[in-house]
C-alpha atoms as a PDB file:
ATOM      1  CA  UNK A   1      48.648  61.595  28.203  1.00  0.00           C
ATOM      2  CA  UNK A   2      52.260  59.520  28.288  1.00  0.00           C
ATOM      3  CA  UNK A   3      49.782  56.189  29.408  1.00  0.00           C
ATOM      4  CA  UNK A   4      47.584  56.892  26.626  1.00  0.00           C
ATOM      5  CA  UNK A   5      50.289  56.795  24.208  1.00  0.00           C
ATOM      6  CA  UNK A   6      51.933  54.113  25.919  1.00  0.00           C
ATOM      7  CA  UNK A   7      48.467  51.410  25.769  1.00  0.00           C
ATOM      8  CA  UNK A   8      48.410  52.988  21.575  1.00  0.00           C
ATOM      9  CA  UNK A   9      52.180  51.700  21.455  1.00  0.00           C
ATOM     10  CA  UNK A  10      50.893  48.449  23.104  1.00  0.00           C
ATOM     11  CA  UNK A  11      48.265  47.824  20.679  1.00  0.00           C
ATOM     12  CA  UNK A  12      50.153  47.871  17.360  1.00  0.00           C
ATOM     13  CA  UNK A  13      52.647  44.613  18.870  1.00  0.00           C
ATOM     14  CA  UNK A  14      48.876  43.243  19.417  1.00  0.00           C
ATOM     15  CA  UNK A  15      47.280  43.554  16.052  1.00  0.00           C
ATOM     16  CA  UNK A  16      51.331  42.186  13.983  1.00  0.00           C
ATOM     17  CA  UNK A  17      51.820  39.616  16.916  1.00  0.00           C
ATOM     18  CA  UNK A  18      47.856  38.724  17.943  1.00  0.00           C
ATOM     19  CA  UNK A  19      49.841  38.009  21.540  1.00  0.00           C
ATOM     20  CA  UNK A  20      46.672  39.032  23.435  1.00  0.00           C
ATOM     21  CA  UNK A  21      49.212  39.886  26.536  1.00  0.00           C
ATOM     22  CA  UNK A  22      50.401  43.392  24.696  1.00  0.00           C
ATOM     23  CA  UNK A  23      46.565  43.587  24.784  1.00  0.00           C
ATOM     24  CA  UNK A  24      46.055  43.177  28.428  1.00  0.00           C
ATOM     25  CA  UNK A  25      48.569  45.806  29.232  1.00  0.00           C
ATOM     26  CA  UNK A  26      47.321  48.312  26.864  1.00  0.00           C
ATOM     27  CA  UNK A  27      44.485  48.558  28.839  1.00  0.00           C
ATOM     28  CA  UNK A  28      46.283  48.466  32.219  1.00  0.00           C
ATOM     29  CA  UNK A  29      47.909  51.433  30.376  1.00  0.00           C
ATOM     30  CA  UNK A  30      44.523  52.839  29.748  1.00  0.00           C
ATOM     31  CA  UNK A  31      43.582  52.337  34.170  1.00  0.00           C
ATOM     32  CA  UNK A  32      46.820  53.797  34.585  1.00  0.00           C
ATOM     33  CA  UNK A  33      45.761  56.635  32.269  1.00  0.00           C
ATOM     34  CA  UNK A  34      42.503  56.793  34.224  1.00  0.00           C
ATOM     35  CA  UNK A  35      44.351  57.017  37.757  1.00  0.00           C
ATOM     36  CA  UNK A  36      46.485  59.911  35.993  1.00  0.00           C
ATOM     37  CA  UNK A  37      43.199  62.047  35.383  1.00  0.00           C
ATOM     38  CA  UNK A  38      41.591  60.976  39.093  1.00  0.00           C
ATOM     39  CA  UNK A  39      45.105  62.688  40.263  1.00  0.00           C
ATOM     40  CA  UNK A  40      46.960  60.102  41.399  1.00  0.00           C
ATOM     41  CA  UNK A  41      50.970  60.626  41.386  1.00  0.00           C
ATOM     42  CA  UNK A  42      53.095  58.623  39.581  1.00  0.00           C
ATOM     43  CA  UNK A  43      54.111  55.815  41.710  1.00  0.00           C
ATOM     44  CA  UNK A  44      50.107  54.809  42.285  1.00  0.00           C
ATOM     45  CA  UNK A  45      49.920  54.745  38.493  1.00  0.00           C
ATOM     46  CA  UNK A  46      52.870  52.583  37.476  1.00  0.00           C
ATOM     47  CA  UNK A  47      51.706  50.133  40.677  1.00  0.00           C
ATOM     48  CA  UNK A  48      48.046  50.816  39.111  1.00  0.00           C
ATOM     49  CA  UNK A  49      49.266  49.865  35.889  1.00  0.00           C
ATOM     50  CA  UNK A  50      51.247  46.559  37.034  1.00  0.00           C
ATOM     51  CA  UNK A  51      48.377  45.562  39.152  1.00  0.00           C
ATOM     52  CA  UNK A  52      45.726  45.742  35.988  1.00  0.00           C
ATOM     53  CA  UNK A  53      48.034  44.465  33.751  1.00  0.00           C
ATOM     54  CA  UNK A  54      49.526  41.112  35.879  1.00  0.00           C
ATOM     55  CA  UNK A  55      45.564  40.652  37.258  1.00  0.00           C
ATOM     56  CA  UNK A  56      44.284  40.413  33.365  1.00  0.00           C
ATOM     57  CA  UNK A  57      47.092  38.151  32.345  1.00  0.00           C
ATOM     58  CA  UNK A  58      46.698  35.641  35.398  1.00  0.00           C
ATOM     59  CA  UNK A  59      43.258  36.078  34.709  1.00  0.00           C
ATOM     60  CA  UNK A  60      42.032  35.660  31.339  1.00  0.00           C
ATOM     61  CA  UNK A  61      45.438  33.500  30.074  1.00  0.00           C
ATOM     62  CA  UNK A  62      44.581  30.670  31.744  1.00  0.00           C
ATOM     63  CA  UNK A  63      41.534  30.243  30.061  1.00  0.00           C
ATOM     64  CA  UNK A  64      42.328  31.025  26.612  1.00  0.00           C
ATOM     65  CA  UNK A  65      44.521  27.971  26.656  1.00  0.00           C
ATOM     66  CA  UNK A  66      42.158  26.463  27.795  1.00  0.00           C
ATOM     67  CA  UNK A  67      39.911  26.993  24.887  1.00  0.00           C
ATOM     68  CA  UNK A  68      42.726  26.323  22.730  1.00  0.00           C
ATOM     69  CA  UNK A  69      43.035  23.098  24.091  1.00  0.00           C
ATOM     70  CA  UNK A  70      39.775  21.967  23.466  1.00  0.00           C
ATOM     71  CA  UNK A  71      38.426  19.846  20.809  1.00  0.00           C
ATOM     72  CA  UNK A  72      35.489  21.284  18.772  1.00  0.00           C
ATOM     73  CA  UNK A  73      32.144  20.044  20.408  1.00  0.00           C
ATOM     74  CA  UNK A  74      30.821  19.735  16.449  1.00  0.00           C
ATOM     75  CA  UNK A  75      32.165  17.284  14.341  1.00  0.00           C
ATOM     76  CA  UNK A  76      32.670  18.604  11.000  1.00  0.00           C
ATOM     77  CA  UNK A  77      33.776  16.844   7.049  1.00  0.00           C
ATOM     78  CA  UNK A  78      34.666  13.112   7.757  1.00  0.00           C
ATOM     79  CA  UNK A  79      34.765  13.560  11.225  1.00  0.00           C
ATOM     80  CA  UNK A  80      31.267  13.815  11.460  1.00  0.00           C
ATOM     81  CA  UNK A  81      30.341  10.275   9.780  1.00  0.00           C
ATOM     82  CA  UNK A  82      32.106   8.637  12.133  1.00  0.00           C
ATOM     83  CA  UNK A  83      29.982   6.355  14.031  1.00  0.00           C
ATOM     84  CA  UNK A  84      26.837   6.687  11.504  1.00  0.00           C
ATOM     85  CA  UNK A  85      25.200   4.087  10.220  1.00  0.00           C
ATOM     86  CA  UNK A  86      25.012   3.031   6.669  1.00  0.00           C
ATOM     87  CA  UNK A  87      22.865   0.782   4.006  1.00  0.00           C
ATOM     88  CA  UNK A  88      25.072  -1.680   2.036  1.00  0.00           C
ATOM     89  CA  UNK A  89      24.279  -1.101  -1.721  1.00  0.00           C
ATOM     90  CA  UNK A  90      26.720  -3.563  -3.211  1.00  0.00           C
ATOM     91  CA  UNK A  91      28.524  -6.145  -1.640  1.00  0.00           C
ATOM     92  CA  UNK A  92      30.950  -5.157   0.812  1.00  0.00           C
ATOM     93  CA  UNK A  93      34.258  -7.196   1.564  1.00  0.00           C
ATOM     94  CA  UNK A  94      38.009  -6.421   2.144  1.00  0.00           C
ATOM     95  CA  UNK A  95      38.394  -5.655  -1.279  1.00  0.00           C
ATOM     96  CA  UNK A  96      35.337  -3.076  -1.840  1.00  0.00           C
ATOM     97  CA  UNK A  97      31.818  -2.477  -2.135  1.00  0.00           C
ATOM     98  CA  UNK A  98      29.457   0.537  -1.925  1.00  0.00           C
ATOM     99  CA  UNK A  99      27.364   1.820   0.694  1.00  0.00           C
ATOM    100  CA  UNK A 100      24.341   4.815   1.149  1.00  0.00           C
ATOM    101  CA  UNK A 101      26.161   7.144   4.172  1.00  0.00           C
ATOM    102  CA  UNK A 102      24.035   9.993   5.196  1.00  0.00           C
ATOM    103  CA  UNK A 103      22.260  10.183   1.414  1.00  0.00           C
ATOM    104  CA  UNK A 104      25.379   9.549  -0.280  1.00  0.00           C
ATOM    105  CA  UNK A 105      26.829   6.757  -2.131  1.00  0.00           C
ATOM    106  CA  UNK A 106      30.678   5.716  -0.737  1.00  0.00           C
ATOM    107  CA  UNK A 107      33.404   3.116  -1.772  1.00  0.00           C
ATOM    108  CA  UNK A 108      33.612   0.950   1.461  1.00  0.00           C
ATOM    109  CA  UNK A 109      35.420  -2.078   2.637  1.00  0.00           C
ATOM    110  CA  UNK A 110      35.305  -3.741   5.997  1.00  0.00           C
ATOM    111  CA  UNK A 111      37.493  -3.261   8.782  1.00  0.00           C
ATOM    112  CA  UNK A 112      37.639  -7.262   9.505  1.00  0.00           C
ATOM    113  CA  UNK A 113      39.247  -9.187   6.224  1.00  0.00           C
ATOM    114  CA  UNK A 114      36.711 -12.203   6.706  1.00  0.00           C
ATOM    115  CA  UNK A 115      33.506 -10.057   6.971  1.00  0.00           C
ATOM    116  CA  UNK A 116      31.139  -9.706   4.380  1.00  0.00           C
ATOM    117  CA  UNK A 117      27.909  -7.413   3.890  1.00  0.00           C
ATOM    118  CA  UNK A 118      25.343  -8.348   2.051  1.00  0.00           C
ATOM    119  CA  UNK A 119      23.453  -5.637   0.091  1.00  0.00           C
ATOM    120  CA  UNK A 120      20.198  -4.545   2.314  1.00  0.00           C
ATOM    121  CA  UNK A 121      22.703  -4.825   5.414  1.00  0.00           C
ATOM    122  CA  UNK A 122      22.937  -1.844   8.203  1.00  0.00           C
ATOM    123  CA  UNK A 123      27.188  -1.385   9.066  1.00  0.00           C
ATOM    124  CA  UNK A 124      28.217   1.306  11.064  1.00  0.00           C
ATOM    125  CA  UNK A 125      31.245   3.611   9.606  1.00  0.00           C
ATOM    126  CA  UNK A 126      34.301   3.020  11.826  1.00  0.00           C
ATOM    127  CA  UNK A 127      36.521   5.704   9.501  1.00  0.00           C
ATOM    128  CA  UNK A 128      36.971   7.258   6.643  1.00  0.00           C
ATOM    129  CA  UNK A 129      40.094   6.556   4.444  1.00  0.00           C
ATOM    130  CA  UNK A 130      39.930   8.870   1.874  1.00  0.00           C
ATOM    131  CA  UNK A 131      37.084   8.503  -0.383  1.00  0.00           C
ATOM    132  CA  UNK A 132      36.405   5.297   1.255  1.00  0.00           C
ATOM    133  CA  UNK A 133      34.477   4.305   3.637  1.00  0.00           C
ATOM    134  CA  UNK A 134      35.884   1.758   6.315  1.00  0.00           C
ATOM    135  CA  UNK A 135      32.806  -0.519   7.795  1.00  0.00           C
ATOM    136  CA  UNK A 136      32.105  -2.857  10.607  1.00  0.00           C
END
């Protein structure tokens, strides 16, 4: 009963914290809990308990940082027109123009101060400052 109450005490630092370890040890709480009730004596369920609990940290840490880590595989907002192409509407220099990106109409200007686009022109989007589109 004392290991049940002890992986309930663990779980409310999880849900104010979210520090998934207090998690992990709740439910070596809960094997310890299960050892209890299987009749083993108190020092098997404290090393029980250690063993789950240090096991599911080493374990499953490691790879949530992992995940954290990573970089979303799908580009999302401005991200994703990176690297599209785009149809030159207007004229497009260093000091503006207008361009069709993915069905939309965008300010643009070119990344190179002596290029110029013609209107008919493919350019491909090398960024996105702001509401404007930066070409090459």
């Amino acid at each position: 009963m004392w290991w049940l109450m002890a992986a309930a005490a663990l779980g409310i630092p999880l849900v104010l914290t979210a520090m998934p370890e207090f998690g992990m040890m709740a439910v070596g709480a809960v094997a310890a809990a299960i050892g209890a009730g299987l009749g083993m004596g108190p020092v098997g369920q404290v090393l029980l308990f250690i063993a789950v609990s240090v096991a599911l940290i080493a374990v499953v840490r490691p790879i949530a940082a992992r995940h954290r880590a990573q970089r979303p595989q799908l580009a999302t907002g401005t991200e994703a027109l990176k690297g599209r192409q785009a149809v030159v509407l207007e004229r497009v220099d260093a000091d503006g123009g207008r361009i069709k990106l993915a069905g939309e109409v965008w300010s643009a200007r070119t990344l190179d101060t002596d290029r110029v686009f013609e209107p008919g022109q493919q350019v491909d989007v090398v960024e996105i400052d702001g509401a404007t589109a930066i070409v090459m």
